[in-house]
Protein backbone atom coordinates (compact mmCIF):
# COMPACT_ATOMS: atom_id res chain seq x y z
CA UNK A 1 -27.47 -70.07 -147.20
CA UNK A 2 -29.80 -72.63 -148.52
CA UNK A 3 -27.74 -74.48 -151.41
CA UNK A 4 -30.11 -74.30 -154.51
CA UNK A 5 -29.69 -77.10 -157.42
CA UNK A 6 -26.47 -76.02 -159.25
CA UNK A 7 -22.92 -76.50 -158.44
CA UNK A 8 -20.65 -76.83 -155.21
CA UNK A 9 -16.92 -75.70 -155.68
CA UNK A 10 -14.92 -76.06 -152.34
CA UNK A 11 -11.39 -74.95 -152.23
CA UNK A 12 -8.75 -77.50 -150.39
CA UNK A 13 -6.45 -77.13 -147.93
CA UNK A 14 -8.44 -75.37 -145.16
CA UNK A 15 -11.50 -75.63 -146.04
CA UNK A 16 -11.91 -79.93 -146.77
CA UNK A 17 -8.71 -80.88 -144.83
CA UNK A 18 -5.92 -79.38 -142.71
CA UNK A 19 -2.31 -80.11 -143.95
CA UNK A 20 -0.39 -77.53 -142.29
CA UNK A 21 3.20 -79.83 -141.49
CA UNK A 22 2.45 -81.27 -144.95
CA UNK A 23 2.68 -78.17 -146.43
CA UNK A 24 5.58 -77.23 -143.74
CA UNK A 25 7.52 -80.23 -144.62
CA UNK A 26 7.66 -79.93 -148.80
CA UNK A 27 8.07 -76.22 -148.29
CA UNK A 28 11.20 -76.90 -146.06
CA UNK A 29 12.23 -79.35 -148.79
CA UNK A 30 11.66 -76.78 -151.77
CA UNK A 31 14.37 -74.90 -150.86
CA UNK A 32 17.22 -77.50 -150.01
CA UNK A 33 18.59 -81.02 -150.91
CA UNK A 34 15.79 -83.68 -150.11
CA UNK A 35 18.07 -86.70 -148.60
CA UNK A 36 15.93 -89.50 -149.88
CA UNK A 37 17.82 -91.95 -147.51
CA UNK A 38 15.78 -90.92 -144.52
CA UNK A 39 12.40 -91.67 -144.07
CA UNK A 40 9.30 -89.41 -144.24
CA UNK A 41 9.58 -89.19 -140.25
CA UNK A 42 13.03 -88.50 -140.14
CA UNK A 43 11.97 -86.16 -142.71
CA UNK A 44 9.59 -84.02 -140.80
CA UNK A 45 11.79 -83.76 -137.72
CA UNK A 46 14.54 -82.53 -139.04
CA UNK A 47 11.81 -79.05 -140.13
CA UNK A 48 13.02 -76.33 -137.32
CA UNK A 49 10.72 -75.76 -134.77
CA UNK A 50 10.59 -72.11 -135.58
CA UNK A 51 10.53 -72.51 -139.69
CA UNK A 52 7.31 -74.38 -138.88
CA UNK A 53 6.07 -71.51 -136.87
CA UNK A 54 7.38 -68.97 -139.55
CA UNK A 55 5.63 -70.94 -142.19
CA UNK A 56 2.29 -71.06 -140.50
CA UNK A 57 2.66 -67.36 -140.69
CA UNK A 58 3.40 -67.25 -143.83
CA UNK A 59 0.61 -69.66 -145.00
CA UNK A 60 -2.39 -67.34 -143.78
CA UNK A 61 -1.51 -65.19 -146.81
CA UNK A 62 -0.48 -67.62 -149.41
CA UNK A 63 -2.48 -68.25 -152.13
CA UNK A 64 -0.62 -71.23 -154.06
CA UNK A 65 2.75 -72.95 -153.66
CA UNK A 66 4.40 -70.15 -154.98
CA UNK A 67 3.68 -67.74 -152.43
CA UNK A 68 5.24 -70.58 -149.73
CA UNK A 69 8.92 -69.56 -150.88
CA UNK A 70 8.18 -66.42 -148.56
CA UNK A 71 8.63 -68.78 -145.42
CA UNK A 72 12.62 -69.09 -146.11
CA UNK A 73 12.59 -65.13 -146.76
CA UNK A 74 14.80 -63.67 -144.55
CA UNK A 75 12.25 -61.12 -143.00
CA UNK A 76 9.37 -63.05 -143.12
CA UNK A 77 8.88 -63.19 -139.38
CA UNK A 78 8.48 -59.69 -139.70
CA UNK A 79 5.22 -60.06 -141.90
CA UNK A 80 2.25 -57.55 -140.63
CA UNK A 81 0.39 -57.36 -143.40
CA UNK A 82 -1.02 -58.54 -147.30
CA UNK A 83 0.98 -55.86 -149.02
CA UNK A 84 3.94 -56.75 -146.42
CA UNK A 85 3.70 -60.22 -147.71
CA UNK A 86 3.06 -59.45 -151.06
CA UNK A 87 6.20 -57.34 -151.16
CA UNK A 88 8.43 -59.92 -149.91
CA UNK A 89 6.94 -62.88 -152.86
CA UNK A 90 7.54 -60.29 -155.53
CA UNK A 91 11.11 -59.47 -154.05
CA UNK A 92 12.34 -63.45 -155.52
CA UNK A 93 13.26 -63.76 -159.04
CA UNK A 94 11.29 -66.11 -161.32
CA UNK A 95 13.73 -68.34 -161.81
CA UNK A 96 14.32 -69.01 -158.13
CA UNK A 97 10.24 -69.23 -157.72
CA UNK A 98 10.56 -71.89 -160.61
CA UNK A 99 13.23 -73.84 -158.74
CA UNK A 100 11.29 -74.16 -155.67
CA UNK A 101 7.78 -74.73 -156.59
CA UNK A 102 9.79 -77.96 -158.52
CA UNK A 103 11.76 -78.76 -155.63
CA UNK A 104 8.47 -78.78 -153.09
CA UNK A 105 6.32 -80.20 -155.82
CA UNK A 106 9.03 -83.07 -156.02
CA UNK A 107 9.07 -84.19 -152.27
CA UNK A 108 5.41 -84.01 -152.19
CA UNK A 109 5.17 -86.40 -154.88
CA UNK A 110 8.08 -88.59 -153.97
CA UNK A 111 5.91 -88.93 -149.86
CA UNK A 112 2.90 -89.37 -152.11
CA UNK A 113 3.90 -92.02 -154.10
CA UNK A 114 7.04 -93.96 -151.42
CA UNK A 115 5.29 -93.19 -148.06
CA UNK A 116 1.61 -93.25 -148.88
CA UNK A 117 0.51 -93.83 -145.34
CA UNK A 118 2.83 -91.03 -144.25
CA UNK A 119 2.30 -88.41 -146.60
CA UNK A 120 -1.72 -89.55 -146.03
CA UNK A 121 -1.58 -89.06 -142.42
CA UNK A 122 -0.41 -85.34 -142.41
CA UNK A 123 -3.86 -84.60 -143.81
CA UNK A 124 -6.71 -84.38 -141.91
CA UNK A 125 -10.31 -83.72 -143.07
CA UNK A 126 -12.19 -80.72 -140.59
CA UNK A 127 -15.61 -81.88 -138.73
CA UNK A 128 -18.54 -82.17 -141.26
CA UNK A 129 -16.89 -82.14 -144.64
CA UNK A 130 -17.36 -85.45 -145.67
CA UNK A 131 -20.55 -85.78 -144.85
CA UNK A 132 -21.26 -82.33 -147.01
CA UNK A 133 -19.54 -83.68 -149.79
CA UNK A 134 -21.87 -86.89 -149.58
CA UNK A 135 -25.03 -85.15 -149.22
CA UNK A 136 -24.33 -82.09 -151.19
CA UNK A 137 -27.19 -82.71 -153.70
CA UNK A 138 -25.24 -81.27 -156.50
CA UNK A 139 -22.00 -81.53 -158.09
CA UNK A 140 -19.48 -81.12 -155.86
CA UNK A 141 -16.06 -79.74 -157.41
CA UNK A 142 -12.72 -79.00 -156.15
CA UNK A 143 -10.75 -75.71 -157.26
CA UNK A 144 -7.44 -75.64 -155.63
CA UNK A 145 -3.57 -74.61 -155.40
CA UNK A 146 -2.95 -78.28 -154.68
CA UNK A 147 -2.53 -80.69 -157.27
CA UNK A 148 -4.63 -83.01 -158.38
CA UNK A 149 -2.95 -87.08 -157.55
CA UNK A 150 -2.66 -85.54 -154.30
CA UNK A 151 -6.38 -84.80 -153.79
CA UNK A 152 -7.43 -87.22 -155.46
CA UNK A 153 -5.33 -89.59 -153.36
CA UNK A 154 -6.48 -88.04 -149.93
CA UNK A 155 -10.10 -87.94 -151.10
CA UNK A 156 -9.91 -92.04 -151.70
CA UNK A 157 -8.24 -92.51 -148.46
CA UNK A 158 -11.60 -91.16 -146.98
CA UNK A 159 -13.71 -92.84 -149.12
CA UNK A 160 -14.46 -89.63 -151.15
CA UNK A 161 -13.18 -89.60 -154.68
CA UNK A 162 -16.62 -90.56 -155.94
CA UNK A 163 -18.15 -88.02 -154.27
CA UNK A 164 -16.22 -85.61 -156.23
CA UNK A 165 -17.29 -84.32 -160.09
CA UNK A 166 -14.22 -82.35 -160.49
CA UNK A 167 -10.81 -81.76 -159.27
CA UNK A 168 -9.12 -78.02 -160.96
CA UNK A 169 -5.58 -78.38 -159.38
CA UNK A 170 -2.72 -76.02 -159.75
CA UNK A 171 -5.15 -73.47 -159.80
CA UNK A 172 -4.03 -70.19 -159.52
CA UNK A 173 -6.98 -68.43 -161.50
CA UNK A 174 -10.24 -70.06 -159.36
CA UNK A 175 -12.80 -67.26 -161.04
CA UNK A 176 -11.94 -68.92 -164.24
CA UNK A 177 -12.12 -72.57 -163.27
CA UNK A 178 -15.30 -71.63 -161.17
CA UNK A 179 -16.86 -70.07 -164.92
CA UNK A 180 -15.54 -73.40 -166.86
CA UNK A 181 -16.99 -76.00 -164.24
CA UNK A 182 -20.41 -74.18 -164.67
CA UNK A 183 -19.99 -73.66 -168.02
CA UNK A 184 -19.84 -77.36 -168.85
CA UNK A 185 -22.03 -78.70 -166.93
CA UNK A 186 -24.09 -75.94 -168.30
CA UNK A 187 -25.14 -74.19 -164.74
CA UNK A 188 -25.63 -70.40 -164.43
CA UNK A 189 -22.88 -68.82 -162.37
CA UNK A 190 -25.70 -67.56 -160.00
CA UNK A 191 -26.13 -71.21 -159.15
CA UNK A 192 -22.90 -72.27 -157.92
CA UNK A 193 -21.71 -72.09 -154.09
CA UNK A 194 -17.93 -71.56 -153.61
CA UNK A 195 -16.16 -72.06 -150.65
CA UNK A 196 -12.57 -70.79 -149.65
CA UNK A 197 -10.79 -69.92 -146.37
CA UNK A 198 -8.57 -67.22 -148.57
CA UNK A 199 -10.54 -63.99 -148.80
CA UNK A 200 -8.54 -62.86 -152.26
CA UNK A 201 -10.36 -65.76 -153.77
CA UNK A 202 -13.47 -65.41 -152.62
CA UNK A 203 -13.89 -61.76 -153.12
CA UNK A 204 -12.51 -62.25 -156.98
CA UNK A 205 -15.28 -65.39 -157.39
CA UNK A 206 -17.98 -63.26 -155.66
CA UNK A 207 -17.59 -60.98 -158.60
CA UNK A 208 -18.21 -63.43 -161.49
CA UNK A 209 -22.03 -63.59 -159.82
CA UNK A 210 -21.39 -66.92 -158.24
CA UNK A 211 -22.89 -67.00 -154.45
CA UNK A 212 -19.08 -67.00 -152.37
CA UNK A 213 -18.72 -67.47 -148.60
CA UNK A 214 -15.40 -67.24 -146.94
CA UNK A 215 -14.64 -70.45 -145.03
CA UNK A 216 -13.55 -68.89 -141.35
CA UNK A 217 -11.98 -72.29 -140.13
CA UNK A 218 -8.94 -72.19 -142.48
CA UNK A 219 -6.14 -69.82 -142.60
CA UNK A 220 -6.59 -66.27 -142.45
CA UNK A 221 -5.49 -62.76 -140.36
CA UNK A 222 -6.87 -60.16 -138.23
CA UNK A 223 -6.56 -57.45 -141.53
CA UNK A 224 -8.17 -60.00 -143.33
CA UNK A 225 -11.31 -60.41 -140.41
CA UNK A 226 -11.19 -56.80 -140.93
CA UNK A 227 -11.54 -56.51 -144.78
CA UNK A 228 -14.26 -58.89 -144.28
CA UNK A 229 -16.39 -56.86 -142.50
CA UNK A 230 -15.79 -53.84 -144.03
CA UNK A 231 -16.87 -55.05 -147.29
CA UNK A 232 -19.60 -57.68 -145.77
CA UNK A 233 -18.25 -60.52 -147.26
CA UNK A 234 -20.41 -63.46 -146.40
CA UNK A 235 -18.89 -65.84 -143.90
CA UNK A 236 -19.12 -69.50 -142.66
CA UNK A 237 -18.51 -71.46 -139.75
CA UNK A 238 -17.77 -75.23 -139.41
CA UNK A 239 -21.23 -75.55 -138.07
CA UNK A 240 -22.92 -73.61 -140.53
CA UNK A 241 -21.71 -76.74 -143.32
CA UNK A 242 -25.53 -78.41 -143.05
CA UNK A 243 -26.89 -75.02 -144.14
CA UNK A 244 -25.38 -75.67 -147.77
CA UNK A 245 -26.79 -78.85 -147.62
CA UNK A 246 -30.35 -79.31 -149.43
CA UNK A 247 -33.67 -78.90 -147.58
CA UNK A 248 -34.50 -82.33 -148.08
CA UNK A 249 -30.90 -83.55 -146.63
CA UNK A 250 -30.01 -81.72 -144.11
């Protein structure tokens, strides 16, 4: 796992911080009136006890934002599986997709930008990831289904935006944005690291050449423990983080 010179591409939300009733809370939002009257507290009560529990569910097989509409699904609690999940996000029309990723996109901006300290606090950065992104050695982007004034702004909360080459939010293609961050900073694809807690994305990355390890800390399934085995997909830990640090920092 020792983390040649070349390029570090880390994907967000679990795998540099957890924002699980963040998520929750805009996702809840998405799908009804936002009553901008009550504050981002009041907000976050008033999310059922058992959406957030359906939503967690939901969010160990989401890609990006999209995919969260499955939470207010009906028969989402029934979820057992990818293709179970799968089936259910491709069972919503487009235009009632479009409508939500708006509506969630909206509250998370309005917390973002009314309740900074708020909206900030739902995020929390796991054990050791600052102190990779400090010491990485090499440029250290991020490639994520979040977007970007939201990273950016949680990254400068911690002190971290300058520790950061590159943010590719929105991003529901990461293979791509993996090849164009290399690309420009001219850096062979065997040279980059990429790190992401969904196994989709790290299986579709692994196969551009880039070196990709699947983040166990962040959200995930037994099937998908399972599919990692079977096809030996490399794994990390939270304490395996100093091994992608350089010899000379870690």
């Amino acid at each position: 796992m020792e983390q040649a010179s070349g390029l570090l591409a880390l994907d967000f939300d679990g795998v540099v911080c957890d924002a699980l009733d963040e998520c929750a809370l805009v996702t809840w939002l998405g799908d009804r009136p936002h009553d901008l009257t009550l504050s981002g507290p009041e907000q976050l009560a008033r999310v059922p006890a058992e959406f957030t529990a359906r939503f967690r569910k939901v969010r160990n097989y989401a890609r990006v934002l999209d995919h969260f509409l499955v939470a207010h699904h009906p028969e989402a609690e029934a979820i057992g599986s990818q293709a179970e999940f799968d089936r259910l996000f491709a069972s919503f029309p487009d235009p009632r997709i479009q409508r939500f990723v708006a509506g969630a996109s909206d509250a998370r901006d309005w917390f973002r930008n009314t309740e900074p300290d708020f909206w900030l606090g739902l995020h929390t950065l796991y054990p050791g990831v600052a102190d990779l992104l400090l010491r990485a050695g090499v440029p250290v982007v991020i490639v994520t289904a979040k977007d970007e004034p939201s990273v950016r702004a949680i990254l400068d909360r911690h002190g971290l935006e300058t520790a950061v080459a590159g943010v590719y939010g929105e991003c529901a293609a990461k293979p791509e944005a993996v090849r164009e961050a290399c690309a420009r900073r001219g850096i062979p694809l065997e040279a980059a690291t990429f790190v992401d807690d969904n196994l989709t994305n790290v299986r579709r990355v692994s196969a551009t050449g880039a070196r990709a390890w699947w983040a166990r800390w962040g959200y995930q399934t037994p099937e998908h423990r399972a599919e990692a085995a079977r096809f030996e997909v490399p794994a990390l830990e939270l304490k395996d983080l100093p091994a992608l640090l350089p010899p000379t920092a870690s």
